[in-house]
Protein backbone atom coordinates (compact mmCIF):
# COMPACT_ATOMS: atom_id res chain seq x y z
CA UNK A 1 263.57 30.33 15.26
CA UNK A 2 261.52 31.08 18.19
CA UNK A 3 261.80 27.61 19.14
CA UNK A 4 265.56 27.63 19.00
CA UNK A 5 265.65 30.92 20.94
CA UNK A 6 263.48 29.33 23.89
CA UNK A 7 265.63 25.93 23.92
CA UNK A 8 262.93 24.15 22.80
CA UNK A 9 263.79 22.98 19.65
CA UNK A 10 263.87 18.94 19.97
CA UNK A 11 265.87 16.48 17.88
CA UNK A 12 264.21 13.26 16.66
CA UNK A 13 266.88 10.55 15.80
CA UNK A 14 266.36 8.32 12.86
CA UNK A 15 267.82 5.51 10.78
CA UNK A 16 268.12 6.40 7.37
CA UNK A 17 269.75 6.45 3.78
CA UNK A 18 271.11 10.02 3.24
CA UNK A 19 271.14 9.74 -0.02
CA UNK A 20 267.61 8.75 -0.54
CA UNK A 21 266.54 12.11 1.82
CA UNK A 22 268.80 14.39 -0.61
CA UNK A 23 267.75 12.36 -3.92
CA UNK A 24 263.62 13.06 -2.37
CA UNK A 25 264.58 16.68 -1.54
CA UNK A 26 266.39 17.62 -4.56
CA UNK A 27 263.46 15.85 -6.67
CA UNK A 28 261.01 19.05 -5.96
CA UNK A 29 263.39 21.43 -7.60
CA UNK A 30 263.70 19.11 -10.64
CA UNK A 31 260.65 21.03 -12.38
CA UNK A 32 262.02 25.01 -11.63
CA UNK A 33 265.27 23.78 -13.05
CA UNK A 34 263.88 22.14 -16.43
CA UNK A 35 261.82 25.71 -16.45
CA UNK A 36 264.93 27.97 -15.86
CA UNK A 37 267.18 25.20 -17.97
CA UNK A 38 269.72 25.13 -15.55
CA UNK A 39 271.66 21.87 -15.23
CA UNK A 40 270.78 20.02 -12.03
CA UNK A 41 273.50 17.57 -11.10
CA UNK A 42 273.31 14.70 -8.30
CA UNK A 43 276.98 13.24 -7.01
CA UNK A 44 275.71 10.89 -4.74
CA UNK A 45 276.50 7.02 -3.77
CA UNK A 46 273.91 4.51 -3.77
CA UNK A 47 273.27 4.70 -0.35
CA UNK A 48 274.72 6.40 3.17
CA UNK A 49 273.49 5.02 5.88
CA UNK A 50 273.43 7.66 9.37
CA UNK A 51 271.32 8.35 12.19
CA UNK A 52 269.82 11.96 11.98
CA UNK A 53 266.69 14.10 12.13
CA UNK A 54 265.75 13.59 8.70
CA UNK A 55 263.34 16.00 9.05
CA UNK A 56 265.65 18.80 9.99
CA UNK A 57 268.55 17.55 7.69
CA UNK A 58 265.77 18.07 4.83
CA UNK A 59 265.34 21.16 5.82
CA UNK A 60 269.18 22.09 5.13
CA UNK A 61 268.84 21.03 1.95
CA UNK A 62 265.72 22.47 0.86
CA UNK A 63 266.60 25.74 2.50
CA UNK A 64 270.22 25.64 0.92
CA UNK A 65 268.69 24.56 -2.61
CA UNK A 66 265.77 27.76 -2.40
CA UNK A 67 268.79 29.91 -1.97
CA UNK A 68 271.15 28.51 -4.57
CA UNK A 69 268.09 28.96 -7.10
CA UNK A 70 267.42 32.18 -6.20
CA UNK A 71 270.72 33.07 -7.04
CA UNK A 72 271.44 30.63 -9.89
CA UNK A 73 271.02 32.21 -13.38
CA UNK A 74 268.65 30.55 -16.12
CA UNK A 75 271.17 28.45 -18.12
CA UNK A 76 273.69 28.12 -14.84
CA UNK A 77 274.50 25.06 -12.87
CA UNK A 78 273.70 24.05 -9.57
CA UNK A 79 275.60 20.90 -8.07
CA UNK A 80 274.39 18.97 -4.98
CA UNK A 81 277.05 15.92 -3.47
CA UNK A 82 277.28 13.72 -0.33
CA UNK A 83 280.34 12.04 0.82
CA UNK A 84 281.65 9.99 3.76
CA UNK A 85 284.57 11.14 5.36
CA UNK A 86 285.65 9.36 8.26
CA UNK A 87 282.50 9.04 10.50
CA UNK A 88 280.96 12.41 8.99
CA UNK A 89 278.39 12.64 6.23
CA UNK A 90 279.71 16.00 4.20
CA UNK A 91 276.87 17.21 1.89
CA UNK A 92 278.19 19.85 -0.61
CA UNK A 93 275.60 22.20 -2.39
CA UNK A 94 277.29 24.78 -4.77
CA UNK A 95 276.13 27.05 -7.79
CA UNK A 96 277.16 28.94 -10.66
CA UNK A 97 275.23 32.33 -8.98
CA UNK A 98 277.17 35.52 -8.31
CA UNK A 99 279.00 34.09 -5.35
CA UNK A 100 279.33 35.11 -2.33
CA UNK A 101 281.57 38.37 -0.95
CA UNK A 102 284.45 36.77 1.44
CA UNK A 103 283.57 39.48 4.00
CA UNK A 104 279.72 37.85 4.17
CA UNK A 105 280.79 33.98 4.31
CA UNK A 106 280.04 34.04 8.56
CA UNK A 107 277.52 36.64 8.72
CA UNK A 108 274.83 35.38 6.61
CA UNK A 109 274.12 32.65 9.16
CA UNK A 110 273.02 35.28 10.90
CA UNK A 111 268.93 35.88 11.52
CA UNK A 112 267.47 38.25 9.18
CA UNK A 113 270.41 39.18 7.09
CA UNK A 114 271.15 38.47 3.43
CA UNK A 115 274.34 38.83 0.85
CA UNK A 116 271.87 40.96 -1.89
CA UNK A 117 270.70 43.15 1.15
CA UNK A 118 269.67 46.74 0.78
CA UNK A 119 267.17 48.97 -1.46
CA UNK A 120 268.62 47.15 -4.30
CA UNK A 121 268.57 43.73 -3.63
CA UNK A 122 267.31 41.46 -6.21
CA UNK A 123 265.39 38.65 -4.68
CA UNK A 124 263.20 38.58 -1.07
CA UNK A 125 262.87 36.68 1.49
CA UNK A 126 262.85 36.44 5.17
CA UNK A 127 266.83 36.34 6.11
CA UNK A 128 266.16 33.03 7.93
CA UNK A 129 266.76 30.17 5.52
CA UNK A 130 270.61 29.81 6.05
CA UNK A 131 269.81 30.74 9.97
CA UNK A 132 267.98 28.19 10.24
CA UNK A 133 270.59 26.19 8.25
CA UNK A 134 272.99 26.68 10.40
CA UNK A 135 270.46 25.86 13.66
CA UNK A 136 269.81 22.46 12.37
CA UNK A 137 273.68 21.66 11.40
CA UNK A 138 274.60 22.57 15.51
CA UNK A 139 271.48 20.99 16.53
CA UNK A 140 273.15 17.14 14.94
CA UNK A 141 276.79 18.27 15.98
CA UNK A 142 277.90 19.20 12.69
CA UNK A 143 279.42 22.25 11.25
CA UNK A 144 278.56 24.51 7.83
CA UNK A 145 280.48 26.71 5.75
CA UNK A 146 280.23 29.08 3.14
CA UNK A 147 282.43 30.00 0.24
CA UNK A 148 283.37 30.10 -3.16
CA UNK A 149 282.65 27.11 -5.61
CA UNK A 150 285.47 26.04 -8.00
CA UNK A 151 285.52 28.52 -10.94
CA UNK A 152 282.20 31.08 -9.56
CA UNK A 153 279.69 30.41 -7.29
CA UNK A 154 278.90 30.01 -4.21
CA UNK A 155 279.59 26.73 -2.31
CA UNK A 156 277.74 25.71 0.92
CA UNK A 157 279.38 22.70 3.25
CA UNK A 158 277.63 21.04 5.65
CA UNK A 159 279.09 18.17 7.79
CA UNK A 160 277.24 16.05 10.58
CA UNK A 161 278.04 13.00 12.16
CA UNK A 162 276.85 9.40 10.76
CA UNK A 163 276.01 8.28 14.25
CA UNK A 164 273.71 9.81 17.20
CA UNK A 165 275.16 10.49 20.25
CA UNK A 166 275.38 7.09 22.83
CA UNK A 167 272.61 6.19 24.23
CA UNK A 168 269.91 8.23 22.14
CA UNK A 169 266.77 6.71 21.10
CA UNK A 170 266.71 6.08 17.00
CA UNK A 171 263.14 5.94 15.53
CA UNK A 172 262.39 3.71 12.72
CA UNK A 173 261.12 6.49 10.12
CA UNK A 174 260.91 10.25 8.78
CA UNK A 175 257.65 12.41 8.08
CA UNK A 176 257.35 13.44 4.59
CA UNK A 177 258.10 16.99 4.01
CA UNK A 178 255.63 17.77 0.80
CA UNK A 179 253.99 20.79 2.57
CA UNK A 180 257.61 22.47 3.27
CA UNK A 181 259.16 21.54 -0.36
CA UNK A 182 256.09 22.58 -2.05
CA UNK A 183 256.77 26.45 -0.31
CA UNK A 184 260.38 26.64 -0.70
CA UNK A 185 259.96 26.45 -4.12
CA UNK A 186 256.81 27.93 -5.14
CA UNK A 187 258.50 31.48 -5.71
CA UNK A 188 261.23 30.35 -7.88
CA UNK A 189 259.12 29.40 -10.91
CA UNK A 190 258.87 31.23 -13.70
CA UNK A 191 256.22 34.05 -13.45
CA UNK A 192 252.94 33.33 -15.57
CA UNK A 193 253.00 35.86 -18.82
CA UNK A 194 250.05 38.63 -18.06
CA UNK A 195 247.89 40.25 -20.46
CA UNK A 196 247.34 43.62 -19.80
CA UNK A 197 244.67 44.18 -22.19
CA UNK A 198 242.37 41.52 -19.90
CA UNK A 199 240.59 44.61 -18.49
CA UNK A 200 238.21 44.29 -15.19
CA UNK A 201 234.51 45.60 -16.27
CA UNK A 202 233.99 49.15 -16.65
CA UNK A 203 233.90 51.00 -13.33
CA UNK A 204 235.28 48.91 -11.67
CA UNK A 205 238.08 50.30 -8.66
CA UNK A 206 241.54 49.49 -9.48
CA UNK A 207 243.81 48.04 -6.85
CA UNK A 208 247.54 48.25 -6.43
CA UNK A 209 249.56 46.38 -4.28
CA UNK A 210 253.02 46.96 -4.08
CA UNK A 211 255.15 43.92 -2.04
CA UNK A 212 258.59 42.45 -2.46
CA UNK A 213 258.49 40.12 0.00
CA UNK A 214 257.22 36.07 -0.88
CA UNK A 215 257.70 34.79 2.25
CA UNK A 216 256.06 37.39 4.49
């Protein structure tokens, strides 16, 4: 984000197979969803050939994925698709979560602000995942929206162009992105079961920390 604010957020070109970059970043989320049973479904083609940052267009996906199983129920549904249309690639990333309230579909791209915010809200976070969602969409020349999936749900659309702009230089590969998959969704597993009756020795001091926050 600070990066973005200072204009010095760059974008690195490459030639790649969209679908392979969704299929790689969708595969980390395969084990929270066999935990939490929810059905995990892939509409992809074979292949989809574009020029993007694959680094940053992983990103979108991971970041819209953490969300979407944040707010997916155990036993719910969480659909990710890519499409051509014209000379756009449209990726498509909806759930069968609460939804989202009309009056919040623009202003959750906003920095630091959330649908479930408030004393009450139900899961953390920083506010910046869909932020930086939308950053990386403008950053290719694409656009993303937010509304409601067929039925209940929310439903995310992002849509960037297939080619880099004329004249831009295309590099031959992508860096892997374990380290960032690995975090986004280390706080949606299932919390470990805890006995309370595996006591600390006696005397021992007795340490409480109270913090609702993952990310921070």
């Amino acid at each position: 984000i600070a990066k973005l604010e200072a204009g010095h957020m760059q974008i690195n070109y490459t030639q790649a197979d969209l679908s392979a970059l969704v299929r790689l970043a969708a595969s980390y989320f395969d084990g929270v969803a066999q935990e939490r049973e929810i059905r995990f479904i892939m509409q992809l083609p074979l292949a989809l050939p574009a020029q993007v940052d694959a680094e940053k267009y992983q990103h979108i996906l991971l970041n819209l994925l953490s969300n979407a199983f944040k707010f997916t129920p155990n036993g719910g549904a969480i659909t990710v698709a890519l499409q051509q249309e014209n000379n756009q690639a449209v990726l498509h990333v909806s759930d069968t979560g609460p939804g989202i309230d009309p009056s919040l579909c623009q202003v959750i791209f906003e920095r630091f602000r959330q649908a479930d915010g408030g004393a009450q809200r139900r899961h953390g976070g920083t506010g910046l995942g869909l932020a930086i969602v939308k950053e990386f969409t403008l950053l290719h020349g694409g656009t993303v929206q937010a509304g409601q999936a067929p039925g209940a749900g929310a439903l995310f659309r992002v849509t960037v162009p297939l080619f880099a702009p004329p004249g831009t230089q295309i590099q031959a590969s992508a860096p892997a992105l374990t380290e960032a998959a690995l975090l986004a969704t280390a706080e949606l597993h299932q919390p470990l079961a805890h006995d309370p009756t595996t006591a600390a020795p006696a005397g021992a001091q007795l340490i409480l920390v109270v913090e609702d926050n993952y990310d921070m």
